[in-house]
C-alpha atoms as a PDB file:
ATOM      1  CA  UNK A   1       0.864   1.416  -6.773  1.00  0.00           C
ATOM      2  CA  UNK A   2       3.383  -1.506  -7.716  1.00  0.00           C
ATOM      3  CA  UNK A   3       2.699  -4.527  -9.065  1.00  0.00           C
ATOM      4  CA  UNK A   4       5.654  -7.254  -7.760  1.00  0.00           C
ATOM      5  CA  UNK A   5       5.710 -10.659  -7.333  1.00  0.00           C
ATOM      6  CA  UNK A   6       7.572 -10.497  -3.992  1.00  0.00           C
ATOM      7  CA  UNK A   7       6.052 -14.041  -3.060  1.00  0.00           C
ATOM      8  CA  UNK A   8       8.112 -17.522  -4.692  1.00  0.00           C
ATOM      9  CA  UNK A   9       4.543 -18.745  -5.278  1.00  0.00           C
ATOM     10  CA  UNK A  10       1.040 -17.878  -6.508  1.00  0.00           C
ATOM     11  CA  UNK A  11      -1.332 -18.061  -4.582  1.00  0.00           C
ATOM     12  CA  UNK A  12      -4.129 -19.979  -4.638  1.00  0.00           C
ATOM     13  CA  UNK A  13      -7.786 -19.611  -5.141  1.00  0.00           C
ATOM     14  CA  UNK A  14      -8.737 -19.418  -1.055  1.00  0.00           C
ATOM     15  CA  UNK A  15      -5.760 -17.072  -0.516  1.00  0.00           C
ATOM     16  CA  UNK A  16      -6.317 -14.621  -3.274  1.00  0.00           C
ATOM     17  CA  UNK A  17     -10.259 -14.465  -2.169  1.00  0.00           C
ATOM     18  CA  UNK A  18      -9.034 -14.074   1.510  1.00  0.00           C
ATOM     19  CA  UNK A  19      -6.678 -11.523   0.549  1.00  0.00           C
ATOM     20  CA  UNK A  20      -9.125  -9.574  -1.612  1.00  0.00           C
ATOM     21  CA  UNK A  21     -11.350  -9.544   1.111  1.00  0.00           C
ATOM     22  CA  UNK A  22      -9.000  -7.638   3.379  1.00  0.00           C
ATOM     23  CA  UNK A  23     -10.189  -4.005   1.248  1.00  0.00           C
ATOM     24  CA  UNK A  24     -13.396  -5.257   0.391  1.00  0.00           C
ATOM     25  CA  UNK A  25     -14.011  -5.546   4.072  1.00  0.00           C
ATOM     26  CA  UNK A  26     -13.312  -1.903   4.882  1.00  0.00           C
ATOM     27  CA  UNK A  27     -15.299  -0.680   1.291  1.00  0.00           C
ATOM     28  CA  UNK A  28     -18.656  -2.598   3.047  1.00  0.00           C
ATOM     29  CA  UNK A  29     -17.940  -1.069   6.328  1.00  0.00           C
ATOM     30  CA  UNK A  30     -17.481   2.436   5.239  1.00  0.00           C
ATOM     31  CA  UNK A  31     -21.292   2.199   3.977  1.00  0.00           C
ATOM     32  CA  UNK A  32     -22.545   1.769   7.380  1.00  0.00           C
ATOM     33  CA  UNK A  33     -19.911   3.981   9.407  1.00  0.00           C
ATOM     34  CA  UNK A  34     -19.262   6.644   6.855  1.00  0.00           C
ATOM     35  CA  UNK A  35     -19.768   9.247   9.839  1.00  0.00           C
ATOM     36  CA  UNK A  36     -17.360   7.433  12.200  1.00  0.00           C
ATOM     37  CA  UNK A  37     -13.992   7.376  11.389  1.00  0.00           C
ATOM     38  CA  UNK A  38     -13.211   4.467  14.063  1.00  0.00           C
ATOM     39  CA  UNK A  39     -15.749   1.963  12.374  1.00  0.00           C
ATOM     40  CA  UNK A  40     -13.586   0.670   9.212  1.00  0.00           C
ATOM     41  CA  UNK A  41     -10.262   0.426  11.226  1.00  0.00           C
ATOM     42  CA  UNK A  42     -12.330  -1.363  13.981  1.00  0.00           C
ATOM     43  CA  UNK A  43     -13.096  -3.702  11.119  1.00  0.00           C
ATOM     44  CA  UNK A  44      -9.726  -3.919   9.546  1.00  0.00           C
ATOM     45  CA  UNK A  45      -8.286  -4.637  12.875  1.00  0.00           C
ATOM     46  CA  UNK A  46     -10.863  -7.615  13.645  1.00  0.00           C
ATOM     47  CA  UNK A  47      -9.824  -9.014   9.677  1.00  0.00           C
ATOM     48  CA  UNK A  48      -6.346  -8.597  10.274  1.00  0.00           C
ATOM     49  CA  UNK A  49      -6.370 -10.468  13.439  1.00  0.00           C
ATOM     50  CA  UNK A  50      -8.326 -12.944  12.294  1.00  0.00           C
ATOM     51  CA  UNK A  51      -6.359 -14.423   9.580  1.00  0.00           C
ATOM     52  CA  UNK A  52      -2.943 -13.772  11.306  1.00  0.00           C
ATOM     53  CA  UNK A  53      -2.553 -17.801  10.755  1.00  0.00           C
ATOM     54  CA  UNK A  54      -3.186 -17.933   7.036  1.00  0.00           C
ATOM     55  CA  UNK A  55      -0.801 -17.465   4.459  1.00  0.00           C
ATOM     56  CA  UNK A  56       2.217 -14.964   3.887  1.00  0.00           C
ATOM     57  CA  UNK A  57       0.085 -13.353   0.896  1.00  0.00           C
ATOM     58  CA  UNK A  58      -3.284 -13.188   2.825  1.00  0.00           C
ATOM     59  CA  UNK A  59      -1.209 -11.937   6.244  1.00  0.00           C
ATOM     60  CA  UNK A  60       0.985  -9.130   3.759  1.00  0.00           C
ATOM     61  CA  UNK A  61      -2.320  -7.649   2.295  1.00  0.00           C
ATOM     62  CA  UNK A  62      -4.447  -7.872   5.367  1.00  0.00           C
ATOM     63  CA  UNK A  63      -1.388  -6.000   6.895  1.00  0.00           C
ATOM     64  CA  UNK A  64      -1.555  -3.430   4.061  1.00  0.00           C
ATOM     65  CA  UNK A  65      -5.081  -2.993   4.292  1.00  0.00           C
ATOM     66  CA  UNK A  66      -5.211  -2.424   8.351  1.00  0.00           C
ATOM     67  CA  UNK A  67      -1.726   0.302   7.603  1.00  0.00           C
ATOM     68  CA  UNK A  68      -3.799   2.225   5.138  1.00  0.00           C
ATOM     69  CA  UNK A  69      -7.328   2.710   6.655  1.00  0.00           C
ATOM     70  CA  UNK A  70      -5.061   3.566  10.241  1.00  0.00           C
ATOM     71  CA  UNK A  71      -4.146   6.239   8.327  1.00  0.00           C
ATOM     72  CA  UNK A  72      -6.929   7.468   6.598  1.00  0.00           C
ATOM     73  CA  UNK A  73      -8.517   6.836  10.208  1.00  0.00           C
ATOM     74  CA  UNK A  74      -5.804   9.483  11.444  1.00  0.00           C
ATOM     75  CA  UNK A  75      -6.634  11.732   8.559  1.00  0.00           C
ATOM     76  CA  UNK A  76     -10.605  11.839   9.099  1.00  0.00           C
ATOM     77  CA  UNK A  77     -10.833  11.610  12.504  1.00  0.00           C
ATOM     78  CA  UNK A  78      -8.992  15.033  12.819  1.00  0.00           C
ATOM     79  CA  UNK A  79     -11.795  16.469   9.871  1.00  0.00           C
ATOM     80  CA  UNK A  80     -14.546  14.887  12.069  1.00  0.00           C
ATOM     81  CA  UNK A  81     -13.759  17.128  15.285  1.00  0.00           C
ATOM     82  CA  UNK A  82     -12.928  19.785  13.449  1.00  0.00           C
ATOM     83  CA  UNK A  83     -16.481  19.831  12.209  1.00  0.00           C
ATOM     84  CA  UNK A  84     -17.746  18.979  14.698  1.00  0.00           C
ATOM     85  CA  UNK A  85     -15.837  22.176  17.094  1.00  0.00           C
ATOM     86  CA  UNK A  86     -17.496  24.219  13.916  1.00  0.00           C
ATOM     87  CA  UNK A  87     -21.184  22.828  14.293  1.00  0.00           C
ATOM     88  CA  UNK A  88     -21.548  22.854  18.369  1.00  0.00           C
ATOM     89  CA  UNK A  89     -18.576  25.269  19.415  1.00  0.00           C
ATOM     90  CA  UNK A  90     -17.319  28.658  18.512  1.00  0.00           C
ATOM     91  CA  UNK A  91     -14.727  27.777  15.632  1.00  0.00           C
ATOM     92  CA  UNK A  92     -15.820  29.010  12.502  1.00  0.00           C
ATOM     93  CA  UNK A  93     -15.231  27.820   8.481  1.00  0.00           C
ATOM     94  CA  UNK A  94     -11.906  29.296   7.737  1.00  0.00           C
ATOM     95  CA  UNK A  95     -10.073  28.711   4.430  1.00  0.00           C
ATOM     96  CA  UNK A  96      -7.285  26.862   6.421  1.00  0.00           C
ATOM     97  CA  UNK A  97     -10.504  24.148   7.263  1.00  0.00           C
ATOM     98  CA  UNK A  98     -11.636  24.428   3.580  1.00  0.00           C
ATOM     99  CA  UNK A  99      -8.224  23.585   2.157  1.00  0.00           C
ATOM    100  CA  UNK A 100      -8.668  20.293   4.783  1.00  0.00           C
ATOM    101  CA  UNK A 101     -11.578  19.177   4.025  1.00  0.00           C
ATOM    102  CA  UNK A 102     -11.354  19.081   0.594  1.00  0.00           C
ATOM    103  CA  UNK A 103      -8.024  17.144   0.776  1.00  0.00           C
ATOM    104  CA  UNK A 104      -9.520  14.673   2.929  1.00  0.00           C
ATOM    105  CA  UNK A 105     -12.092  14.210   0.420  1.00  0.00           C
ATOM    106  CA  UNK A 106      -9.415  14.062  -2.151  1.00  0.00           C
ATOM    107  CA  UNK A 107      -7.516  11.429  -0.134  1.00  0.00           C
ATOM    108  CA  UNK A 108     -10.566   9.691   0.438  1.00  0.00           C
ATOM    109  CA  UNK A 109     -11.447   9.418  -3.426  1.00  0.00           C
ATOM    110  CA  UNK A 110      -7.939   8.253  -4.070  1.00  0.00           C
ATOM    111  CA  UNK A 111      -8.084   5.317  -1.440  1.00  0.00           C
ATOM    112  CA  UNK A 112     -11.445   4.394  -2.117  1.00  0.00           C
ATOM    113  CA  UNK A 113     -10.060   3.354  -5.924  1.00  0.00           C
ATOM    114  CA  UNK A 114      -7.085   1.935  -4.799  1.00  0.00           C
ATOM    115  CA  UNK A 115      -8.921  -0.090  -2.601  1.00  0.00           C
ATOM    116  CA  UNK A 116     -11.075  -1.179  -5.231  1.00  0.00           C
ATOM    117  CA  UNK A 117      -8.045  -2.137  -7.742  1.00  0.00           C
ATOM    118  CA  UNK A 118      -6.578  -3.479  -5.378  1.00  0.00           C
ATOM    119  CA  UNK A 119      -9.132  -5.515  -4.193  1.00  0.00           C
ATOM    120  CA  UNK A 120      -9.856  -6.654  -8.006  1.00  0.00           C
ATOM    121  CA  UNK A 121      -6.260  -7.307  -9.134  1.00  0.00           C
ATOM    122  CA  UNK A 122      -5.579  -9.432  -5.668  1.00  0.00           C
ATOM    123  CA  UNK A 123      -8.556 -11.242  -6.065  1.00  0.00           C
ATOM    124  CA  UNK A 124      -6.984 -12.578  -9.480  1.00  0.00           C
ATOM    125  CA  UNK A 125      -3.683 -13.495  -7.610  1.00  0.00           C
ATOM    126  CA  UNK A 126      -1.375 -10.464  -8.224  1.00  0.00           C
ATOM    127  CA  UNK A 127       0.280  -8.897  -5.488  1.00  0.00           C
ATOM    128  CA  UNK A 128      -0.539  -4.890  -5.534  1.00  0.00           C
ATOM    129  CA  UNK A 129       2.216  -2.908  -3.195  1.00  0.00           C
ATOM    130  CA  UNK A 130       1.080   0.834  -2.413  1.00  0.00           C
ATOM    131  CA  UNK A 131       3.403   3.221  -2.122  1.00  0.00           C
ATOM    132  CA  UNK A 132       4.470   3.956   1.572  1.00  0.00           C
ATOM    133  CA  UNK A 133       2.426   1.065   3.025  1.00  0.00           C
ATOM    134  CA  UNK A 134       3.939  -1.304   0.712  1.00  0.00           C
ATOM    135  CA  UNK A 135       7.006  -0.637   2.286  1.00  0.00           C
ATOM    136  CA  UNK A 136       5.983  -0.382   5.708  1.00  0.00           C
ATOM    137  CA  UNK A 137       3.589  -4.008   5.510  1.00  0.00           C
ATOM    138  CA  UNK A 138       7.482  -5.542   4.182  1.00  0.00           C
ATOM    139  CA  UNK A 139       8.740  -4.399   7.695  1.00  0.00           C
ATOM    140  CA  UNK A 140       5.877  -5.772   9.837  1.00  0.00           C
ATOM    141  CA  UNK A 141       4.202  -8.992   8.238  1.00  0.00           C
ATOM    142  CA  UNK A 142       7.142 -11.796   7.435  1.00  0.00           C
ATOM    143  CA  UNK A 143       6.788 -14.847   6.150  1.00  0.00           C
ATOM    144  CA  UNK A 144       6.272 -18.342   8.412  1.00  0.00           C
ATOM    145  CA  UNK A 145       9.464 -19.765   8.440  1.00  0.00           C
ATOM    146  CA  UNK A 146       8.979 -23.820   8.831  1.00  0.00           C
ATOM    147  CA  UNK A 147      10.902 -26.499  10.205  1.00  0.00           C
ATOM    148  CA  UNK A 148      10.405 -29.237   8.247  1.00  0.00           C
ATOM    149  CA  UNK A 149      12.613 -31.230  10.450  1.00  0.00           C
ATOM    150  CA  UNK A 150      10.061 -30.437  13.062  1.00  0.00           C
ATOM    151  CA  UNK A 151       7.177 -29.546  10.933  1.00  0.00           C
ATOM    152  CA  UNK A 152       6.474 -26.422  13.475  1.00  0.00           C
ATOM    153  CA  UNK A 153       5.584 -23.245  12.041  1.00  0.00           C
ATOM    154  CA  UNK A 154       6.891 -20.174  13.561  1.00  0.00           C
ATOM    155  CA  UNK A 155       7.254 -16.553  12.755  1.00  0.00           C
ATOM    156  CA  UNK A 156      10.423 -15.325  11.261  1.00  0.00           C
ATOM    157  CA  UNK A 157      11.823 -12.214  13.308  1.00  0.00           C
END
């Protein structure tokens, strides 16, 4: 993780509480659909969405958040059916599955603290870049540009 002040303001008290909310949201979630894969990007999809009009900062980490868990969503949902192919079919445990499962459990540990840091250190109004989605949430999520001649709002692409 990188910590960079990428933004030409800090943000304020609303906007780091939104923007810490964007990996809370998916830590809560993951209590009640820890068996579903689909349930915390569901959830990060409906956040992300829904605070598409608020600031850059709260936009960029709600962006970040929603890149990560589609990921991890990628990631578990291919453990789930394997398991599941294991429990009702005719695959067995092989050492190739083993090797999986335990480095989606890995992956899972490591995200779950990020998340939390993340979550923590945005909340205070520092802006947390992970490595690869970092990158990739720069790409998608720019900044509003405004036309103060106008005083419309519109996104920069």
């Amino acid at each position: 993780m990188n910590t960079r002040n990428t933004f030409s303001y800090k943000p304020e008290e609303h906007e780091a509480e939104k923007a810490s909310n964007s990996y809370l949201m998916s830590l809560v979630v993951l209590i009640f659909g820890l068996p579903l894969p689909i349930v915390n990007l569901i959830a990060s999809i409906i956040f992300y969405f829904a605070n598409q009009k608020e600031s850059h900062f709260v936009r960029w980490h709600c962006t970040q958040a929603l890149l990560s868990q589609f990921s991890l969503f990628i990631i578990n949902t291919c453990g789930f059916w394997w398991t599941i192919f294991i429990v009702f079919g005719t695959e067995k445990v092989s050492t190739i599955y083993l090797t999986y499962i335990i480095t989606i459990i890995i992956f899972n540990i490591i995200e779950f603290a990020a998340t939390i840091f993340t979550a923590i250190q945005t909340r205070k109004g520092f802006h947390i870049e992970w490595w690869i989605y970092g990158s990739l949430t720069d790409l998608v999520c720019k900044p509003h540009k405004v036309n103060t001649s106008q005083n419309i709002v519109s996104n920069n692409k």
